[in-house]
Structure formats: structure tokens, C-alpha cells
C-alpha atoms as a PDB file:
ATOM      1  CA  UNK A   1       5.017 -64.263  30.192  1.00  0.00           C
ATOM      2  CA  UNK A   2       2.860 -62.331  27.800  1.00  0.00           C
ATOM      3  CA  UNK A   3      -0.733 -63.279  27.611  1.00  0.00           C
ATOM      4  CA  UNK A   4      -2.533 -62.962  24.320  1.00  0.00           C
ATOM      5  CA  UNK A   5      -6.101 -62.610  24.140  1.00  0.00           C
ATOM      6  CA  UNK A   6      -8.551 -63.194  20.778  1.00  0.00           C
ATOM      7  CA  UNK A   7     -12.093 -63.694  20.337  1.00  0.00           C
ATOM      8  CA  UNK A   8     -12.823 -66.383  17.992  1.00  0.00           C
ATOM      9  CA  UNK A   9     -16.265 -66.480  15.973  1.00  0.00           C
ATOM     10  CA  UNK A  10     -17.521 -70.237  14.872  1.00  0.00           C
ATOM     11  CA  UNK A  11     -19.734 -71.579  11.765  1.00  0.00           C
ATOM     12  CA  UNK A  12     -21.952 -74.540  13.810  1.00  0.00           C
ATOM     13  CA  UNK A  13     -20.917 -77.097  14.255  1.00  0.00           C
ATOM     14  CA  UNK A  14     -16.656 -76.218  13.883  1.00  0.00           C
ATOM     15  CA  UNK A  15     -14.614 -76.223  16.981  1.00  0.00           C
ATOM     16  CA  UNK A  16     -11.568 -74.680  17.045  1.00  0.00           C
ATOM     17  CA  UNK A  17      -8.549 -77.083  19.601  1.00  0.00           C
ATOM     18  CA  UNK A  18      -5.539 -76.085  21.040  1.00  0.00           C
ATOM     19  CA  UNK A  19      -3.344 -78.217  22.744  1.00  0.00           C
ATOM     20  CA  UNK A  20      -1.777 -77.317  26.067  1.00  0.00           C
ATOM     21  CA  UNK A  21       2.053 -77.305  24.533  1.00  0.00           C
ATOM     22  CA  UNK A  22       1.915 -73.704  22.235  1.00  0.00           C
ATOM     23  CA  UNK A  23       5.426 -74.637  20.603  1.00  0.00           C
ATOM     24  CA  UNK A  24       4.787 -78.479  19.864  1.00  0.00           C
ATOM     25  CA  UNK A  25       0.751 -79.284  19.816  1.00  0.00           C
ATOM     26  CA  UNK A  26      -0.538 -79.992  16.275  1.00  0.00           C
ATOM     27  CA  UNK A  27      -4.159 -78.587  16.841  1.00  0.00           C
ATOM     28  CA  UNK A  28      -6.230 -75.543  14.979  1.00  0.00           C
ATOM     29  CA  UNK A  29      -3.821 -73.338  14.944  1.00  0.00           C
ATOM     30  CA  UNK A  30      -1.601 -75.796  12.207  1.00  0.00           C
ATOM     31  CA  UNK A  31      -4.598 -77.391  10.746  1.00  0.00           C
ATOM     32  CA  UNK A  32      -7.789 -75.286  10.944  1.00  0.00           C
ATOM     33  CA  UNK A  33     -10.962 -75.196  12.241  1.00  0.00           C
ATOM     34  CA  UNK A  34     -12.655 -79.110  13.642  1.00  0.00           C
ATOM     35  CA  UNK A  35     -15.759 -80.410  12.335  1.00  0.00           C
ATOM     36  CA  UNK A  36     -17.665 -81.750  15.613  1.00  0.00           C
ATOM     37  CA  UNK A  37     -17.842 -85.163  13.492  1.00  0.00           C
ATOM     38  CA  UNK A  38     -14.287 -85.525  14.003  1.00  0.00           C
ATOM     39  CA  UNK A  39     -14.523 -85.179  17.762  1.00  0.00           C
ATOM     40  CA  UNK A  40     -14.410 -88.827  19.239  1.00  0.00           C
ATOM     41  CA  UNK A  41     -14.185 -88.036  22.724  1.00  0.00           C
ATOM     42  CA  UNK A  42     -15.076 -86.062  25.993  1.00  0.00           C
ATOM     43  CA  UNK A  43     -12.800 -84.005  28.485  1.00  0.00           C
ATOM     44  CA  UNK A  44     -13.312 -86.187  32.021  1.00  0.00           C
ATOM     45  CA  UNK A  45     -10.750 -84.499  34.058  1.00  0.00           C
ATOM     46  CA  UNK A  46      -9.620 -80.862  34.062  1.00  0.00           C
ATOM     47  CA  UNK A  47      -6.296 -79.646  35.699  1.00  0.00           C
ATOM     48  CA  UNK A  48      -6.019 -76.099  34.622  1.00  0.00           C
ATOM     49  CA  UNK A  49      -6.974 -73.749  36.247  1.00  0.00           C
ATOM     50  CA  UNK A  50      -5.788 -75.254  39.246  1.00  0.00           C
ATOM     51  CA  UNK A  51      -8.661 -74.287  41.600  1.00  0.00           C
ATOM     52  CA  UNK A  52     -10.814 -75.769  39.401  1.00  0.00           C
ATOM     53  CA  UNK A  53      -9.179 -79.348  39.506  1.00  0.00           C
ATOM     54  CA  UNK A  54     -11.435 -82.500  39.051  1.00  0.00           C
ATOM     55  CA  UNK A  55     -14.086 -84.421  36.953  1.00  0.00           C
ATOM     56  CA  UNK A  56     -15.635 -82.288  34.085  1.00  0.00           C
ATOM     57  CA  UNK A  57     -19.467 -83.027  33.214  1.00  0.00           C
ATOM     58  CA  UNK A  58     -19.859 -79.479  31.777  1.00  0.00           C
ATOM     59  CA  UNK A  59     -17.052 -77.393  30.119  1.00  0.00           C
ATOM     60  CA  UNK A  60     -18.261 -74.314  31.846  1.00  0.00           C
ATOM     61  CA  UNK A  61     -17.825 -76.317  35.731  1.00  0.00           C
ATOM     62  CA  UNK A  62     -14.054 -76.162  34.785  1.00  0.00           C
ATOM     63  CA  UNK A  63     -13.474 -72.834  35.243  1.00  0.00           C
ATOM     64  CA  UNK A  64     -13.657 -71.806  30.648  1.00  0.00           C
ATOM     65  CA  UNK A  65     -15.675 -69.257  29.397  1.00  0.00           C
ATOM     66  CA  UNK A  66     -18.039 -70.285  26.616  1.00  0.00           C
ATOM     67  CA  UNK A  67     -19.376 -67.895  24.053  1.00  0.00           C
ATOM     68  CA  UNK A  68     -22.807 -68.012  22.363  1.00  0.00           C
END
């Protein structure tokens, strides 16, 4: 499997989704970036990467890289 890499810069306050399903999610890469005031929830359990299994209370505890 090929692994693609990109580096993605954001205006505040836009997120930009995927879904976990590259040939069938409907997320930013079909509909653009995501205002924050559209986001109605929070991740609670994280399952990928696998070592990093369990509740979430901080995107960075499961195991993603966040850029500032």
C-alpha cells in the first residue's frame, strides 16, 4: 500500500475531516474545508493506531500529530 503524505495549512477556525473509508467517506476531500461551528461533537474513543487504543481527552494522547 502506498502511503501519501501532505501538509495542510488552515485559516482559524477551518478544520479539514477525513473519514477512515478513502473510497466511500464524504468528508473534506468532496466538500472542502469545516467551519469549527459545524463541528457538533468530540472524538471519545480512538482505535487507530492500535497501540494507542482507548478514551481520547486530547487529540495529541491518541497517537496524531498536531500542527501549530
Amino acid at each position: 500500500m502506498k502511503k501519501t503524505t501532505m501538509l495542510l495549512t488552515s485559516l482559524a477556525g477551518l478544520y479539514f475531516v477525513l473519514g477512515d473509508n478513502p473510497n466511500r467517506s464524504s468528508d473534506s476531500y468532496s466538500w472542502g474545508w469545516l467551519p469549527e461551528r459545524d463541528i457538533i461533537g468530540k472524538a471519545l474513543i480512538s482505535y487507530w493506531p492500535p497501540q494507542s487504543w482507548g478514551m481520547v481527552s486530547d487529540v495529541r494522547q491518541a497517537g496524531y500529530k498536531v500542527c501549530s
